[in-house]
PDB file of N, CA and C in Angstrom:
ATOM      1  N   UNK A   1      34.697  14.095  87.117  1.00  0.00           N
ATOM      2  CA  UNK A   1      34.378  15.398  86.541  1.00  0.00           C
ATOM      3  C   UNK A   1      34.143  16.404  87.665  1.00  0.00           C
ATOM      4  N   UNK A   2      34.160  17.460  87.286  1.00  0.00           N
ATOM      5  CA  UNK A   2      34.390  18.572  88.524  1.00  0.00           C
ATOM      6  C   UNK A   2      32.742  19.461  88.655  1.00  0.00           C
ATOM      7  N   UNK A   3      32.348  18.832  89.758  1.00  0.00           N
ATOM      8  CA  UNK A   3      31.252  19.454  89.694  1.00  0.00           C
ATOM      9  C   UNK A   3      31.049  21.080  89.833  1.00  0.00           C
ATOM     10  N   UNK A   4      32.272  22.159  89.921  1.00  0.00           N
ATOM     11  CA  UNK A   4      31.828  23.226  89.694  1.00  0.00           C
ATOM     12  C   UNK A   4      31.977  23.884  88.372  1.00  0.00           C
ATOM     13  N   UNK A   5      31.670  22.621  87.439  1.00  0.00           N
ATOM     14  CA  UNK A   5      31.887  23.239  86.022  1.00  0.00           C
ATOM     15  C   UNK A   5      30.801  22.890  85.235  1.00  0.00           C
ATOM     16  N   UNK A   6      30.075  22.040  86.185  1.00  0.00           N
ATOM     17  CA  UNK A   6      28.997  21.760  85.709  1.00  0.00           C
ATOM     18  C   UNK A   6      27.831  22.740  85.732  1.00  0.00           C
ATOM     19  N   UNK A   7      26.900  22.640  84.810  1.00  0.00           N
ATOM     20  CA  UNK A   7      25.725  23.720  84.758  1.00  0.00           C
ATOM     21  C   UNK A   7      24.558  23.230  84.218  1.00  0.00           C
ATOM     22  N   UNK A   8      23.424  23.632  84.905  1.00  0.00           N
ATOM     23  CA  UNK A   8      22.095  22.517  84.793  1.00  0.00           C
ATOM     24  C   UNK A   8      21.625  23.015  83.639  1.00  0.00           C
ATOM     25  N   UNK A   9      20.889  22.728  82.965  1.00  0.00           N
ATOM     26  CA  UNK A   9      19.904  22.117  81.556  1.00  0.00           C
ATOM     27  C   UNK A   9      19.530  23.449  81.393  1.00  0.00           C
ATOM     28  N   UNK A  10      18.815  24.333  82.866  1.00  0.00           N
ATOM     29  CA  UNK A  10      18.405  25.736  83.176  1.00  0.00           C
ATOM     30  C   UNK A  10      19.366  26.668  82.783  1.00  0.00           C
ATOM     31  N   UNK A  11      20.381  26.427  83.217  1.00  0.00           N
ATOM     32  CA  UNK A  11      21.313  27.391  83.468  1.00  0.00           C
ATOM     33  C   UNK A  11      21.991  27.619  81.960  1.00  0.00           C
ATOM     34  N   UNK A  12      22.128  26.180  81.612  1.00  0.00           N
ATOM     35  CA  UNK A  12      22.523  25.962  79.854  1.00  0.00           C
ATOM     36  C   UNK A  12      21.791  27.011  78.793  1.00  0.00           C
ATOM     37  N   UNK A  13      20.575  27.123  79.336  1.00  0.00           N
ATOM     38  CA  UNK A  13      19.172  27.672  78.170  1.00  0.00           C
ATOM     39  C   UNK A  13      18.874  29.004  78.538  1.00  0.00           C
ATOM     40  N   UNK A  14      19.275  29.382  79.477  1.00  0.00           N
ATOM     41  CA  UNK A  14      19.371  30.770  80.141  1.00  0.00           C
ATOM     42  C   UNK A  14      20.643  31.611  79.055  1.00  0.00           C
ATOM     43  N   UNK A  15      22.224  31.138  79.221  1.00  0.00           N
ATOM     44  CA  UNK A  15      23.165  31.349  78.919  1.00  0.00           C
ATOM     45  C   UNK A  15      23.300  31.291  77.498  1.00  0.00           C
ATOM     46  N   UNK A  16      22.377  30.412  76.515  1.00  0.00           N
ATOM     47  CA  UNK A  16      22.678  30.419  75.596  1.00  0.00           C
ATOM     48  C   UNK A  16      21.359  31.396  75.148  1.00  0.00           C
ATOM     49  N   UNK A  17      20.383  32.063  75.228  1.00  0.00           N
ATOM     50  CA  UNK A  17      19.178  33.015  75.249  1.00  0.00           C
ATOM     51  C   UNK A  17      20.283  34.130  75.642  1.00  0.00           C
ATOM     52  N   UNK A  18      20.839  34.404  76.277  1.00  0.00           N
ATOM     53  CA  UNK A  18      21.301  35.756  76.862  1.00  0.00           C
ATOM     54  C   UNK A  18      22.519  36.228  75.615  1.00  0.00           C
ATOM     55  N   UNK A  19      23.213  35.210  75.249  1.00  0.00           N
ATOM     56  CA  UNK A  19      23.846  35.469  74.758  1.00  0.00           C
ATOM     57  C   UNK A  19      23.898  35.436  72.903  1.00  0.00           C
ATOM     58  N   UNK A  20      22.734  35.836  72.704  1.00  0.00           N
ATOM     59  CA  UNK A  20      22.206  35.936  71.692  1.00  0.00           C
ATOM     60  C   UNK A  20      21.515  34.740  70.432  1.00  0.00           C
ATOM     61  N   UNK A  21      21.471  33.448  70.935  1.00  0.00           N
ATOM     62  CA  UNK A  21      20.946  32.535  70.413  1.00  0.00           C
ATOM     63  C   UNK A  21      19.880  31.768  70.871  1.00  0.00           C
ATOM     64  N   UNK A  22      19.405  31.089  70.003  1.00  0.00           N
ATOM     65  CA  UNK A  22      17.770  30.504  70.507  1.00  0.00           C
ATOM     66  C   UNK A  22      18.233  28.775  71.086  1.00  0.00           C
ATOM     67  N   UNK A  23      16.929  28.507  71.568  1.00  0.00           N
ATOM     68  CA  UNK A  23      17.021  27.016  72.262  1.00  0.00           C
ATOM     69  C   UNK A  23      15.553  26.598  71.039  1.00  0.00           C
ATOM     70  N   UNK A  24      15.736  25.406  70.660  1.00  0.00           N
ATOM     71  CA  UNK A  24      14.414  24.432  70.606  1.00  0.00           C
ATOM     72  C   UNK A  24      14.305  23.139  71.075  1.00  0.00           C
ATOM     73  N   UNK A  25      12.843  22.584  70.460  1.00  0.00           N
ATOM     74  CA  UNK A  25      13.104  21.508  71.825  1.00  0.00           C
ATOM     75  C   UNK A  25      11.388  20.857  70.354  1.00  0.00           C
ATOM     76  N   UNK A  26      11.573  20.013  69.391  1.00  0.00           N
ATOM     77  CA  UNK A  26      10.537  19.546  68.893  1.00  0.00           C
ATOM     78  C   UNK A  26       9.078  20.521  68.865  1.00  0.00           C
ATOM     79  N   UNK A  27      10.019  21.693  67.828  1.00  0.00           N
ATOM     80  CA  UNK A  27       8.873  22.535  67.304  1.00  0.00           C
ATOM     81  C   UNK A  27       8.581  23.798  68.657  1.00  0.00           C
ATOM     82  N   UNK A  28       8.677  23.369  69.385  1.00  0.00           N
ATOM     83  CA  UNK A  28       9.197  24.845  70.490  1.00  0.00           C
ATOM     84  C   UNK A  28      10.191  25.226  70.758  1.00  0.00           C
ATOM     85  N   UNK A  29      10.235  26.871  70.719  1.00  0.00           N
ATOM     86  CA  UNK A  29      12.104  27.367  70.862  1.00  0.00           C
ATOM     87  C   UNK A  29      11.406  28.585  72.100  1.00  0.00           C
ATOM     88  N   UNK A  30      12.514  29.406  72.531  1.00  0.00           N
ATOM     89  CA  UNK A  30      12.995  29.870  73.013  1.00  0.00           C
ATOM     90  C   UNK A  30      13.804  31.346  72.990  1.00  0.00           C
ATOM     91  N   UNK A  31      13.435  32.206  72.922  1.00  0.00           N
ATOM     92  CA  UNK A  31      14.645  33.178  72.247  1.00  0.00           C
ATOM     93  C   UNK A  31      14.480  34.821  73.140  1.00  0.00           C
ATOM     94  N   UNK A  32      15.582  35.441  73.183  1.00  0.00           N
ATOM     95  CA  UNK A  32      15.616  36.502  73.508  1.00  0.00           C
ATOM     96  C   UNK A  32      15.097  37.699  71.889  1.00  0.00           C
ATOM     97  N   UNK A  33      13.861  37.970  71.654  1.00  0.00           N
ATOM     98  CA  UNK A  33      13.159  38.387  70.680  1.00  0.00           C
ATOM     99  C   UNK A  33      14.196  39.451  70.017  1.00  0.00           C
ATOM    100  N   UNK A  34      14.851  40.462  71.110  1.00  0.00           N
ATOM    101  CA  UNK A  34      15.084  41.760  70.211  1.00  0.00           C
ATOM    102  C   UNK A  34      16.390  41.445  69.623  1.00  0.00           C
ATOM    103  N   UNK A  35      17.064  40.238  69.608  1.00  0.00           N
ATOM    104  CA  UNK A  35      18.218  39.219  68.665  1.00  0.00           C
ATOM    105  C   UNK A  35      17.705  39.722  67.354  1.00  0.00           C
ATOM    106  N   UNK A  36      16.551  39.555  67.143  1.00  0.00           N
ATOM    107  CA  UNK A  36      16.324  38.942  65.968  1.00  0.00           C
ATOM    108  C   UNK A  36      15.497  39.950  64.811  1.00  0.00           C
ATOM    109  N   UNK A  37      14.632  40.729  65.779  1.00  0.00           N
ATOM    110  CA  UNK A  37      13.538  42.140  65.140  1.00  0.00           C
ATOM    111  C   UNK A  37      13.836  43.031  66.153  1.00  0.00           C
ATOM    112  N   UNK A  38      14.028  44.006  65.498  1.00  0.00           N
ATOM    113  CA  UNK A  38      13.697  45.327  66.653  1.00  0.00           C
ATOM    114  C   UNK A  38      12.605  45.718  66.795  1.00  0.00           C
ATOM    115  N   UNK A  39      12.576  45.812  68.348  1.00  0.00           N
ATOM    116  CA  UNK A  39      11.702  46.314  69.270  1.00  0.00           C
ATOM    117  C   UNK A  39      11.571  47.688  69.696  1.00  0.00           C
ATOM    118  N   UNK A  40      10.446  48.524  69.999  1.00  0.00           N
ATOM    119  CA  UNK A  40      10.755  49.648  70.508  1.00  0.00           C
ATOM    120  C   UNK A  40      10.475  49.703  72.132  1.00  0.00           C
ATOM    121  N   UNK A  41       9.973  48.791  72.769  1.00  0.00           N
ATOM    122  CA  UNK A  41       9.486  48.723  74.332  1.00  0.00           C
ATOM    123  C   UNK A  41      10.515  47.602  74.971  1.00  0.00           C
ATOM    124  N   UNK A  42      11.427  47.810  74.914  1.00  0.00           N
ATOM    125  CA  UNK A  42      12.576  46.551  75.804  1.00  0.00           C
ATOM    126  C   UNK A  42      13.071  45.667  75.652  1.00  0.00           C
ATOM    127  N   UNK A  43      13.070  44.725  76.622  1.00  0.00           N
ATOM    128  CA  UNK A  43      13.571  43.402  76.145  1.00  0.00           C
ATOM    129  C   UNK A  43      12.436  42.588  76.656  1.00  0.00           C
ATOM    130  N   UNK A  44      12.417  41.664  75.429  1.00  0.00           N
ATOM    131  CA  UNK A  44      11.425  40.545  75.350  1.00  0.00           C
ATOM    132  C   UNK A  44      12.203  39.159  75.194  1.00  0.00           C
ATOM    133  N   UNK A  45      11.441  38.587  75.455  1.00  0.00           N
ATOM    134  CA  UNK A  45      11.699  36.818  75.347  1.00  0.00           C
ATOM    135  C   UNK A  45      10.699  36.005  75.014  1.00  0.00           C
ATOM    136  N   UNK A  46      11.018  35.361  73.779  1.00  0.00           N
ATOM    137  CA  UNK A  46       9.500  34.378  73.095  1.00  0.00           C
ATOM    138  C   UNK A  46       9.738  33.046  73.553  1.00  0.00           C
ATOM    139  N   UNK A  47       8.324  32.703  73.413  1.00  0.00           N
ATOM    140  CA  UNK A  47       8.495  31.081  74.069  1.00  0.00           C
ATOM    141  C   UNK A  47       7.364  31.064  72.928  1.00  0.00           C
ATOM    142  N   UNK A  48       7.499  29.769  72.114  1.00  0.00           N
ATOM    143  CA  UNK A  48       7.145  29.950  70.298  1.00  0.00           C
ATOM    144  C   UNK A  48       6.570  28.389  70.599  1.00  0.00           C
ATOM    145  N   UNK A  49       5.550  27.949  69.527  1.00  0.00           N
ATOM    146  CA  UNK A  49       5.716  27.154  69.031  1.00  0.00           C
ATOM    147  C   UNK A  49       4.241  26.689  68.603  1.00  0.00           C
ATOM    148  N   UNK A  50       3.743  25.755  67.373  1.00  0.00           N
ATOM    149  CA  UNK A  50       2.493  26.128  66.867  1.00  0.00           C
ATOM    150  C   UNK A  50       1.181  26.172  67.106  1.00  0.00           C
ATOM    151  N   UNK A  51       1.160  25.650  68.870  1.00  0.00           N
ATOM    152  CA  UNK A  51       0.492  26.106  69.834  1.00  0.00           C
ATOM    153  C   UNK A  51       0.147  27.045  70.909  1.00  0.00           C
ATOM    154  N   UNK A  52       1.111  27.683  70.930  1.00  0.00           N
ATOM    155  CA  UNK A  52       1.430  29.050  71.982  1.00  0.00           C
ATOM    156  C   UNK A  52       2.665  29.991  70.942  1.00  0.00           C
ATOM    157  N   UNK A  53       2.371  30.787  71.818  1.00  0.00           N
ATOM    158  CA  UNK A  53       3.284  32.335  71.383  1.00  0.00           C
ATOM    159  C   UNK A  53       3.133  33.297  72.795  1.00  0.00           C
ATOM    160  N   UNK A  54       3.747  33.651  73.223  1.00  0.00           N
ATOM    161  CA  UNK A  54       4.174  34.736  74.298  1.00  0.00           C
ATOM    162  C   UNK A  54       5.286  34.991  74.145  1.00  0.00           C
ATOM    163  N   UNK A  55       5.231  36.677  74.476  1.00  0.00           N
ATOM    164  CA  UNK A  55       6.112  37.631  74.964  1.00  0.00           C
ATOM    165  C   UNK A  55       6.305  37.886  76.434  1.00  0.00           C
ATOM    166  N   UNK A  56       7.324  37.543  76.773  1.00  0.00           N
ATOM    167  CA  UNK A  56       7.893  37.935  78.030  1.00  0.00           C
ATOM    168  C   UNK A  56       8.571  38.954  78.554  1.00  0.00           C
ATOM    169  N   UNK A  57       8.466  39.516  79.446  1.00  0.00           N
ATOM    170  CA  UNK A  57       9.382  40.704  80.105  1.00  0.00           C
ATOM    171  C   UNK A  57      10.743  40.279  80.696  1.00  0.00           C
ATOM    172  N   UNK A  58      10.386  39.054  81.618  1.00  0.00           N
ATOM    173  CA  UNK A  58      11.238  38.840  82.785  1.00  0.00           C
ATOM    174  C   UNK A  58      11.527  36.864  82.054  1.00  0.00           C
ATOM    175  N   UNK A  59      13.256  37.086  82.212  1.00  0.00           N
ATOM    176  CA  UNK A  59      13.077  36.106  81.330  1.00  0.00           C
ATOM    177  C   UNK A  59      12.827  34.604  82.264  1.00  0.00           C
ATOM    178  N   UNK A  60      12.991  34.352  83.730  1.00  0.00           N
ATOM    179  CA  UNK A  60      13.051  33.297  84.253  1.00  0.00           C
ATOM    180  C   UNK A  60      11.660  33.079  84.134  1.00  0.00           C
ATOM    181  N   UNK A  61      10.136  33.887  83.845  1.00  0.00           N
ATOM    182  CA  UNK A  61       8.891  33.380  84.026  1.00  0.00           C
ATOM    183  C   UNK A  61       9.138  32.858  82.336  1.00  0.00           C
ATOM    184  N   UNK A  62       9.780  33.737  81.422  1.00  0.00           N
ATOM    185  CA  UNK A  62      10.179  32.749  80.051  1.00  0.00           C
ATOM    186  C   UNK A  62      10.258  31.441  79.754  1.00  0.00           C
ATOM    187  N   UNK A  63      11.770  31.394  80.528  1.00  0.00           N
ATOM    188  CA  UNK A  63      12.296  30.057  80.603  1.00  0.00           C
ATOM    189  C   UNK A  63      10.982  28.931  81.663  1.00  0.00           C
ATOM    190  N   UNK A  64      10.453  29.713  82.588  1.00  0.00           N
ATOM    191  CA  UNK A  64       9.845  28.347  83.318  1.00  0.00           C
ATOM    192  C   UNK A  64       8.748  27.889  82.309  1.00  0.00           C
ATOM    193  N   UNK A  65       7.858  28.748  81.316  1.00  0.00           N
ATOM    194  CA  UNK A  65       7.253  28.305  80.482  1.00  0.00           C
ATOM    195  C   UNK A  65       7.847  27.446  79.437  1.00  0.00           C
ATOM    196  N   UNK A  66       8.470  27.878  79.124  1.00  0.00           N
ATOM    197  CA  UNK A  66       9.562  26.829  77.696  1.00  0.00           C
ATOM    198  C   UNK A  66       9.438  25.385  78.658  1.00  0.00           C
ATOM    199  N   UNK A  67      10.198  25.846  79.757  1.00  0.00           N
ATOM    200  CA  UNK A  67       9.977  24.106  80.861  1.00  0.00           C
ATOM    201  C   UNK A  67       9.066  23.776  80.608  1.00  0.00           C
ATOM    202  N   UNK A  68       7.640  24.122  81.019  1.00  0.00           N
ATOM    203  CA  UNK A  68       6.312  23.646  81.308  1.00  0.00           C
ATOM    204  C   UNK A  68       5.937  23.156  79.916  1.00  0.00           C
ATOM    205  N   UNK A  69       6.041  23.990  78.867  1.00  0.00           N
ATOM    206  CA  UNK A  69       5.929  23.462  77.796  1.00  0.00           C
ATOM    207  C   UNK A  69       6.082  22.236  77.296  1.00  0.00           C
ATOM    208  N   UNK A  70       7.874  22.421  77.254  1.00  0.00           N
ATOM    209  CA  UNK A  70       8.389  21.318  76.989  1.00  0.00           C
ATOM    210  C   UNK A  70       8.297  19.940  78.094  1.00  0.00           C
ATOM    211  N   UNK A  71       7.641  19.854  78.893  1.00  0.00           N
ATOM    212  CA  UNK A  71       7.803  18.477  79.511  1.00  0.00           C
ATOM    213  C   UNK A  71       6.093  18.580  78.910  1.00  0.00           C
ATOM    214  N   UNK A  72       5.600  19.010  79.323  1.00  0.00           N
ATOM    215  CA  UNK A  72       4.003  18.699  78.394  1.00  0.00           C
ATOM    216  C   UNK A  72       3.869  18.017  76.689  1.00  0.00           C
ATOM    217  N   UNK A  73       5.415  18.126  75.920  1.00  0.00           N
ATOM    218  CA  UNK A  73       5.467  17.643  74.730  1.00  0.00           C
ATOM    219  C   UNK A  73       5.696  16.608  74.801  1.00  0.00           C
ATOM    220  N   UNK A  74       7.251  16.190  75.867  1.00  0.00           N
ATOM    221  CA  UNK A  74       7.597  14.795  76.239  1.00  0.00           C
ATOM    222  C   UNK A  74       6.995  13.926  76.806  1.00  0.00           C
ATOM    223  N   UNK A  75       5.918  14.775  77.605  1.00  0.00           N
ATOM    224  CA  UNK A  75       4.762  13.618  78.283  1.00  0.00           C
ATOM    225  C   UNK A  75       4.000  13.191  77.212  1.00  0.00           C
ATOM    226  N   UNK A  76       3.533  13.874  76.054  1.00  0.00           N
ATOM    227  CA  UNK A  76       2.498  13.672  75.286  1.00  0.00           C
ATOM    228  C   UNK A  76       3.553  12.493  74.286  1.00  0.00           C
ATOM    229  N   UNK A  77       4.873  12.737  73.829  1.00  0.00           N
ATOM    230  CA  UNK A  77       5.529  11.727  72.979  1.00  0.00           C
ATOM    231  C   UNK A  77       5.305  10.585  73.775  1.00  0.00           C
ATOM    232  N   UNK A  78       5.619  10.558  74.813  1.00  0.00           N
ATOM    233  CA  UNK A  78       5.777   9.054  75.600  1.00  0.00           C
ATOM    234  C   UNK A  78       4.436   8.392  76.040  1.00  0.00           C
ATOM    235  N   UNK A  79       2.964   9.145  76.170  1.00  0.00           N
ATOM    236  CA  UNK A  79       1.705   8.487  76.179  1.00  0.00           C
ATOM    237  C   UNK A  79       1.531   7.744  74.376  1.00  0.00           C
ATOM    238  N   UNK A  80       2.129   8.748  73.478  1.00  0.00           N
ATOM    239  CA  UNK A  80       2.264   7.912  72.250  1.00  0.00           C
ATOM    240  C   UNK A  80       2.451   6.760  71.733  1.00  0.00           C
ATOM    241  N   UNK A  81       4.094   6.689  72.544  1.00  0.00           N
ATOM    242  CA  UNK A  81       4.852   5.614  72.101  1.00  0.00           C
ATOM    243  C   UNK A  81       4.259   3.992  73.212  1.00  0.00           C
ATOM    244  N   UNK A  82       3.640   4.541  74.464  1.00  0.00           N
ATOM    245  CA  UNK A  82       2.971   3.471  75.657  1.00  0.00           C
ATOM    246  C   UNK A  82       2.362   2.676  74.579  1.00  0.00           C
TER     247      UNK A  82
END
């Protein structure tokens, strides 16, 4: 396979947010906000889920939360399943 066609997990969830659709990940998503409601102050980016809610400006501090998030869920599934 050709590694310049490849694109990391990041880059995947970035590209698919920009381009007008959401990411989830077990009850947390991801989304470029003004997709979906209009806004009157810019562009926003939500990082959702029934523990947190933020609005973002800048979307890579977005996305690194959705990360942080989401490995904090997978750590918590897998102390479960131990």
């Amino acid at each position: 396979m050709d590694k310049t066609s490849q694109t990391s997990h990041r880059e995947n969830v970035k590209s698919r947010i920009t381009s007008g659709r959401y990411v989830e990940f077990k009850g947390l998503s991801i989304c470029k906000i003004n997709d979906f409601y209009p806004l009157r102050t810019g562009v926003k980016y939500q990082v959702h889920s029934y523990f947190f809610s933020e609005l973002y400006e800048d979307i890579e501090e977005a996305i690194n939360k959705f990360f942080e998030l989401r490995a904090r869920i997978a750590r918590k599934k897998l102390n479960k399943e131990s």
